[in-house]
PDB file of N, CA and C in Angstrom:
ATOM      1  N   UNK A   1      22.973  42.751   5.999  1.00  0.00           N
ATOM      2  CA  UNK A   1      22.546  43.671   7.015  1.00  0.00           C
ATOM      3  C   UNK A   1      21.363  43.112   7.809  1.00  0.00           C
ATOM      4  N   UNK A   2      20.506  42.362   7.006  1.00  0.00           N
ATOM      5  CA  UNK A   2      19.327  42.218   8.067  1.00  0.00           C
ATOM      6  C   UNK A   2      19.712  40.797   8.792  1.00  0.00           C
ATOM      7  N   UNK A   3      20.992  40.718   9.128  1.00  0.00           N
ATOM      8  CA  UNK A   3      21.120  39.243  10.065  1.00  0.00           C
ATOM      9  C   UNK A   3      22.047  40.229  11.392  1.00  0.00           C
ATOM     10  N   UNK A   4      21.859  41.442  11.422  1.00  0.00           N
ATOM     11  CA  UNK A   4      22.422  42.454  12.198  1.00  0.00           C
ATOM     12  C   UNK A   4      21.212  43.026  12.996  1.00  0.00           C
ATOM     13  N   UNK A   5      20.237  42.564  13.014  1.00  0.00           N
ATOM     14  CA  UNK A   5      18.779  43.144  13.844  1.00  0.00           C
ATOM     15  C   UNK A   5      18.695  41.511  14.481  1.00  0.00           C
ATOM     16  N   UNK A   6      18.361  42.100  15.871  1.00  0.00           N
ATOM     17  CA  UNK A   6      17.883  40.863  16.738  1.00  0.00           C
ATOM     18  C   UNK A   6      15.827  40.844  16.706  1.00  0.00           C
ATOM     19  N   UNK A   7      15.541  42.567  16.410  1.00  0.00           N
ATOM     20  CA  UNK A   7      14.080  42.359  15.953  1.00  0.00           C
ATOM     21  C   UNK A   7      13.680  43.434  15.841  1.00  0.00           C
ATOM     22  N   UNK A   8      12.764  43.854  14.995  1.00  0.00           N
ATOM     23  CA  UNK A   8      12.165  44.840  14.548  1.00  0.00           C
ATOM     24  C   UNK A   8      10.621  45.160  14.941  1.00  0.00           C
ATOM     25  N   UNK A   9      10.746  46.284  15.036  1.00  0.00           N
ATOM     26  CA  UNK A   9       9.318  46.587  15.498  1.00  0.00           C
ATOM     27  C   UNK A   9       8.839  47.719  15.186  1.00  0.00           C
ATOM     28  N   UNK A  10       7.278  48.135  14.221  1.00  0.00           N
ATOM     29  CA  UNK A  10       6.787  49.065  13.497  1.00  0.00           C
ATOM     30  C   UNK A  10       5.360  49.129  14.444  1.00  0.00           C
ATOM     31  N   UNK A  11       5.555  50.389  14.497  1.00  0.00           N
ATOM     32  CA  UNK A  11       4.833  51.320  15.171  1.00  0.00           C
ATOM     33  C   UNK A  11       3.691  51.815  14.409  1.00  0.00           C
ATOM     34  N   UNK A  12       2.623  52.180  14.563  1.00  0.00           N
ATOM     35  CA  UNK A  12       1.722  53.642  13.582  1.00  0.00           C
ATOM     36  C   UNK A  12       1.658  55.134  14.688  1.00  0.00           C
ATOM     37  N   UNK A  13       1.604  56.250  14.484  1.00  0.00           N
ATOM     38  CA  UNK A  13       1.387  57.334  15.064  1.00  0.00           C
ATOM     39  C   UNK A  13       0.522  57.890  14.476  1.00  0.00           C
ATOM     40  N   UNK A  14      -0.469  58.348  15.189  1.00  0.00           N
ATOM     41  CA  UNK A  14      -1.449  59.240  14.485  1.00  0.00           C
ATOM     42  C   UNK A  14      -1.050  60.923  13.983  1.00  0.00           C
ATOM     43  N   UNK A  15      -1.654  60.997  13.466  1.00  0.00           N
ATOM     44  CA  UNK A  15      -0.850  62.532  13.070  1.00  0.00           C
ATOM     45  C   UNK A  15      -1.474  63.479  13.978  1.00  0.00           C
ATOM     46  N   UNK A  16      -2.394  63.477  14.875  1.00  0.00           N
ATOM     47  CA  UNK A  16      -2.830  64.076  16.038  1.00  0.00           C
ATOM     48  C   UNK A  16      -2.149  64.040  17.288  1.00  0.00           C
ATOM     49  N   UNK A  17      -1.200  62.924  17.060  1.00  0.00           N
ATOM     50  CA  UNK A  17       0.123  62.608  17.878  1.00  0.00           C
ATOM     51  C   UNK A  17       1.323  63.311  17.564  1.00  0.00           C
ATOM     52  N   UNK A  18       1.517  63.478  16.296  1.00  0.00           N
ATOM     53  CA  UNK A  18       2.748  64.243  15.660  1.00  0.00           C
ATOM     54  C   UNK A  18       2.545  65.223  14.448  1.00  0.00           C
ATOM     55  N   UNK A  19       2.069  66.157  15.279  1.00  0.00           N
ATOM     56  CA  UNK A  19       1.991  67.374  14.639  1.00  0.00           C
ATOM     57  C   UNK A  19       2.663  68.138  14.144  1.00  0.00           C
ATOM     58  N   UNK A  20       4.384  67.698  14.297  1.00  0.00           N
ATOM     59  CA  UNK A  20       5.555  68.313  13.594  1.00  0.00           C
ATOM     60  C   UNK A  20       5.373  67.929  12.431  1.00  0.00           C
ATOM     61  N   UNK A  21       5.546  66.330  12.394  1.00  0.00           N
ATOM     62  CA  UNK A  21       5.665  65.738  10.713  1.00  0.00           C
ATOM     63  C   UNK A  21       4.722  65.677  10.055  1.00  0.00           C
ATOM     64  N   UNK A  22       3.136  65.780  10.754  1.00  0.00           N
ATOM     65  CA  UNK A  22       2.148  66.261   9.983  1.00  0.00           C
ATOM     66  C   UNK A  22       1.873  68.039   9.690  1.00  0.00           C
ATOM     67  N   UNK A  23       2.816  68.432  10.164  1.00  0.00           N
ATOM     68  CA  UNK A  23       2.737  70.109   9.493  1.00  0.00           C
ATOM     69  C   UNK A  23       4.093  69.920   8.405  1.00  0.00           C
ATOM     70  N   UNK A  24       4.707  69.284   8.797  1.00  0.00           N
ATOM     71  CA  UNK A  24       6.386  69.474   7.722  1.00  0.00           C
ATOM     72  C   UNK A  24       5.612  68.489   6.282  1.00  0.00           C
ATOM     73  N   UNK A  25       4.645  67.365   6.396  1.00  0.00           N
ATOM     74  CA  UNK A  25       4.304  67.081   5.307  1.00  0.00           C
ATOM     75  C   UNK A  25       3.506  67.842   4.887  1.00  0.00           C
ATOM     76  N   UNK A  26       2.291  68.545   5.407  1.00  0.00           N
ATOM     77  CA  UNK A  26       1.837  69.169   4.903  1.00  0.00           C
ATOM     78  C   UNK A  26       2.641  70.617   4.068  1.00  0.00           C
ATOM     79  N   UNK A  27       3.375  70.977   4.679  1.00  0.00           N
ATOM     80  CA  UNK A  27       4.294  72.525   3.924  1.00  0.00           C
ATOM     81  C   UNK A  27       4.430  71.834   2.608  1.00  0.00           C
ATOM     82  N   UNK A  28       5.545  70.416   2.928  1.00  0.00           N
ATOM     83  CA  UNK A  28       6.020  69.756   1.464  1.00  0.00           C
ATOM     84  C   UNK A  28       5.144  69.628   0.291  1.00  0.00           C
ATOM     85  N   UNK A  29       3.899  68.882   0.433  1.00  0.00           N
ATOM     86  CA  UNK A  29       3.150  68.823  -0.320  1.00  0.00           C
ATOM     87  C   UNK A  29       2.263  70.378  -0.911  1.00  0.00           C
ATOM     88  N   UNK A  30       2.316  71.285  -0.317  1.00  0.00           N
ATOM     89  CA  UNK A  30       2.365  72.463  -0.851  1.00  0.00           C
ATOM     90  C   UNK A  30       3.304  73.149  -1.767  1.00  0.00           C
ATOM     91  N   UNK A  31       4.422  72.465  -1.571  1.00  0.00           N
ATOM     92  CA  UNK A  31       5.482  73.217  -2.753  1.00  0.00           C
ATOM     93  C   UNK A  31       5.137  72.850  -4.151  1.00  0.00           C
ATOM     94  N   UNK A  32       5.023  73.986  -5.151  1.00  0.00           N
ATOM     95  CA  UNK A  32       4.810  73.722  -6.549  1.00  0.00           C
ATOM     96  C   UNK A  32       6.007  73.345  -7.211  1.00  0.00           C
ATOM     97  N   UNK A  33       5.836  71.923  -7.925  1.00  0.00           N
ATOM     98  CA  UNK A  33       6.488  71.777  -8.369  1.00  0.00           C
ATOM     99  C   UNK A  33       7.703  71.265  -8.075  1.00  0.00           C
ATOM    100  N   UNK A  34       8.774  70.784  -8.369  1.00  0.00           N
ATOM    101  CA  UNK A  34      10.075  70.392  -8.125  1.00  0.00           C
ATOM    102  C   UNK A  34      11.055  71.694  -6.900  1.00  0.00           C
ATOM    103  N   UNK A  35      10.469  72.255  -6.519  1.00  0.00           N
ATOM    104  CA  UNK A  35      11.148  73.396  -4.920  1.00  0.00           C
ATOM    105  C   UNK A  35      10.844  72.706  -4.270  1.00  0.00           C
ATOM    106  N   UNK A  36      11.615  73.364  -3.684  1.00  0.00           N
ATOM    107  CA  UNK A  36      11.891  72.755  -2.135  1.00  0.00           C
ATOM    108  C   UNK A  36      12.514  73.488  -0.957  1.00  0.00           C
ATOM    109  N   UNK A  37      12.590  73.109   0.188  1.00  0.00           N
ATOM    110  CA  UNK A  37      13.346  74.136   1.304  1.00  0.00           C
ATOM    111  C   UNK A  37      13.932  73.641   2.104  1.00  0.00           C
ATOM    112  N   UNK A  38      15.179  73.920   2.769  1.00  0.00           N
ATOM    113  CA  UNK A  38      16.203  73.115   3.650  1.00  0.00           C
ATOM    114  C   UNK A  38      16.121  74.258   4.316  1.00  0.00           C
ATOM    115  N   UNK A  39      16.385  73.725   6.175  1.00  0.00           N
ATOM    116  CA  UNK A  39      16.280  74.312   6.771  1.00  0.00           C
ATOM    117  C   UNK A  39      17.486  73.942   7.686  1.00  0.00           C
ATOM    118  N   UNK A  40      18.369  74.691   7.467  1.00  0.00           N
ATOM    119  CA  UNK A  40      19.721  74.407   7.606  1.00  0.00           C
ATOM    120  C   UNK A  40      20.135  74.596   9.192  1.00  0.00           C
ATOM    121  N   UNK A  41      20.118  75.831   9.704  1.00  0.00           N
ATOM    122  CA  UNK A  41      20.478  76.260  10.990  1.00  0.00           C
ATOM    123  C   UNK A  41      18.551  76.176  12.144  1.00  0.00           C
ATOM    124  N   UNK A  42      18.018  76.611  11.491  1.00  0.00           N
ATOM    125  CA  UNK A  42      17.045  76.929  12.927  1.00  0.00           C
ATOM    126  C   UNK A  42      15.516  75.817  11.964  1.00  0.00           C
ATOM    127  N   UNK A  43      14.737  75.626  12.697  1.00  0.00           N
ATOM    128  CA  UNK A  43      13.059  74.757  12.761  1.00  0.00           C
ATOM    129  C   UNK A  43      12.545  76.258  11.872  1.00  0.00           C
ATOM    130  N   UNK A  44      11.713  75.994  10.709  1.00  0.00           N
ATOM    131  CA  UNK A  44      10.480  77.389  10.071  1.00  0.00           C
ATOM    132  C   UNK A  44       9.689  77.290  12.033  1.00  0.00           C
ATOM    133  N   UNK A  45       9.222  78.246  12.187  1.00  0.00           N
ATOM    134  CA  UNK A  45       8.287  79.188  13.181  1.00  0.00           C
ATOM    135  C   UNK A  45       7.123  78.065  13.406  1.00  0.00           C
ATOM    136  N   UNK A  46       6.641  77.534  12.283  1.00  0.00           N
ATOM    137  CA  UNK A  46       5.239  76.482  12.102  1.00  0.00           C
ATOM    138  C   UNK A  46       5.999  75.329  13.235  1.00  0.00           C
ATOM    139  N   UNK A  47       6.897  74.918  13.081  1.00  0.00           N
ATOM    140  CA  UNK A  47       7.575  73.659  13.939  1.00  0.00           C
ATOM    141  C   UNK A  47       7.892  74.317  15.337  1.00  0.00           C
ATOM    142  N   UNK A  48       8.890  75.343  15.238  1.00  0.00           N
ATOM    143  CA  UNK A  48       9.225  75.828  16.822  1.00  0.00           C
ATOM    144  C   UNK A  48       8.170  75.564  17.434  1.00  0.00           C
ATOM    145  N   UNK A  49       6.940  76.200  17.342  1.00  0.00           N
ATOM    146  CA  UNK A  49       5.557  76.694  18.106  1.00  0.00           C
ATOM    147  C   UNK A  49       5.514  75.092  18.598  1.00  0.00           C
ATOM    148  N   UNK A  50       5.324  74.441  17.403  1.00  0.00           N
ATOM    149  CA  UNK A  50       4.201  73.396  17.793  1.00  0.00           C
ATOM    150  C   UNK A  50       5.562  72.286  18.863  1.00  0.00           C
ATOM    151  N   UNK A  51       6.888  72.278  18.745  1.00  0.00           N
ATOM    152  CA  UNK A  51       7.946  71.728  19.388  1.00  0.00           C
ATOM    153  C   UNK A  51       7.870  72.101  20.983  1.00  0.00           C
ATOM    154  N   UNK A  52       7.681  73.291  21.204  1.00  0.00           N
ATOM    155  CA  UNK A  52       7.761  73.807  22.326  1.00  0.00           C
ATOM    156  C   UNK A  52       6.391  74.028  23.086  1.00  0.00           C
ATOM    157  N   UNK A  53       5.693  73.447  22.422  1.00  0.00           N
ATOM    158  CA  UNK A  53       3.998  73.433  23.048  1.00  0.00           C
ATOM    159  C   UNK A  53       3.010  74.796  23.172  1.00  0.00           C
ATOM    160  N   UNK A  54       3.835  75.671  22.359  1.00  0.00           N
ATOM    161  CA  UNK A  54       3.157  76.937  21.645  1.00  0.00           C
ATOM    162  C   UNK A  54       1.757  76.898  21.704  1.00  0.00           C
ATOM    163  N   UNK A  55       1.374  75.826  20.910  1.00  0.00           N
ATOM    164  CA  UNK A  55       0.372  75.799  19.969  1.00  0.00           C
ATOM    165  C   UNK A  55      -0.525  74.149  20.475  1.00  0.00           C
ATOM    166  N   UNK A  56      -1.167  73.850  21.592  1.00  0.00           N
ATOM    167  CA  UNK A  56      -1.418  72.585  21.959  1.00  0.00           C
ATOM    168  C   UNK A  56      -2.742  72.426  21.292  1.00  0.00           C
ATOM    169  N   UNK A  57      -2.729  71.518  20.083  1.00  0.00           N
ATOM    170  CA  UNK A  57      -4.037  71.299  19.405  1.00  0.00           C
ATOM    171  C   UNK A  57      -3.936  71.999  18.156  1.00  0.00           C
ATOM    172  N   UNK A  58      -2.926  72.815  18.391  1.00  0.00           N
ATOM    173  CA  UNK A  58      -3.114  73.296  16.635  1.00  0.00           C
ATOM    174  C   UNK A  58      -2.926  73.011  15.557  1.00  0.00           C
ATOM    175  N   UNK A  59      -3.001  74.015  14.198  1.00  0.00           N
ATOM    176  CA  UNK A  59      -3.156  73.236  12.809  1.00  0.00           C
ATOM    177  C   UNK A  59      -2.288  73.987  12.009  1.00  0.00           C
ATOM    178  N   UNK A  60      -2.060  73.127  11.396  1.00  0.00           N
ATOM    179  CA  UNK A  60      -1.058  73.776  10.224  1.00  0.00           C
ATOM    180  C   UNK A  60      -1.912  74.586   9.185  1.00  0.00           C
TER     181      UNK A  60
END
């Protein structure tokens, strides 16, 4: 597989940049224990907001 990439390139994002995946890690790391939550049909409310610019600057 890796003679199938002509080149790779890694990025960093600040989490002040991506406030989705720094609120979705943060929820995760709140779950006790081995739970967990799939979010099958619709975004939890915490993501919509911050997706749709609800919430510009806010915190999880």
């Amino acid at each position: 597989m890796c003679y199938e990439f002509n080149k790779c390139i890694v990025s960093v994002c600040k989490r002040s940049c991506n406030k989705v995946a720094d609120c979705l890690a943060t929820f995760g790391a709140r779950l006790e224990g081995a739970s967990s939550h799939v979010f099958i049909d619709q975004a939890p409310d915490f993501v919509a907001r911050l997706v749709s610019g609800d919430r510009p600057g806010g915190r999880c």
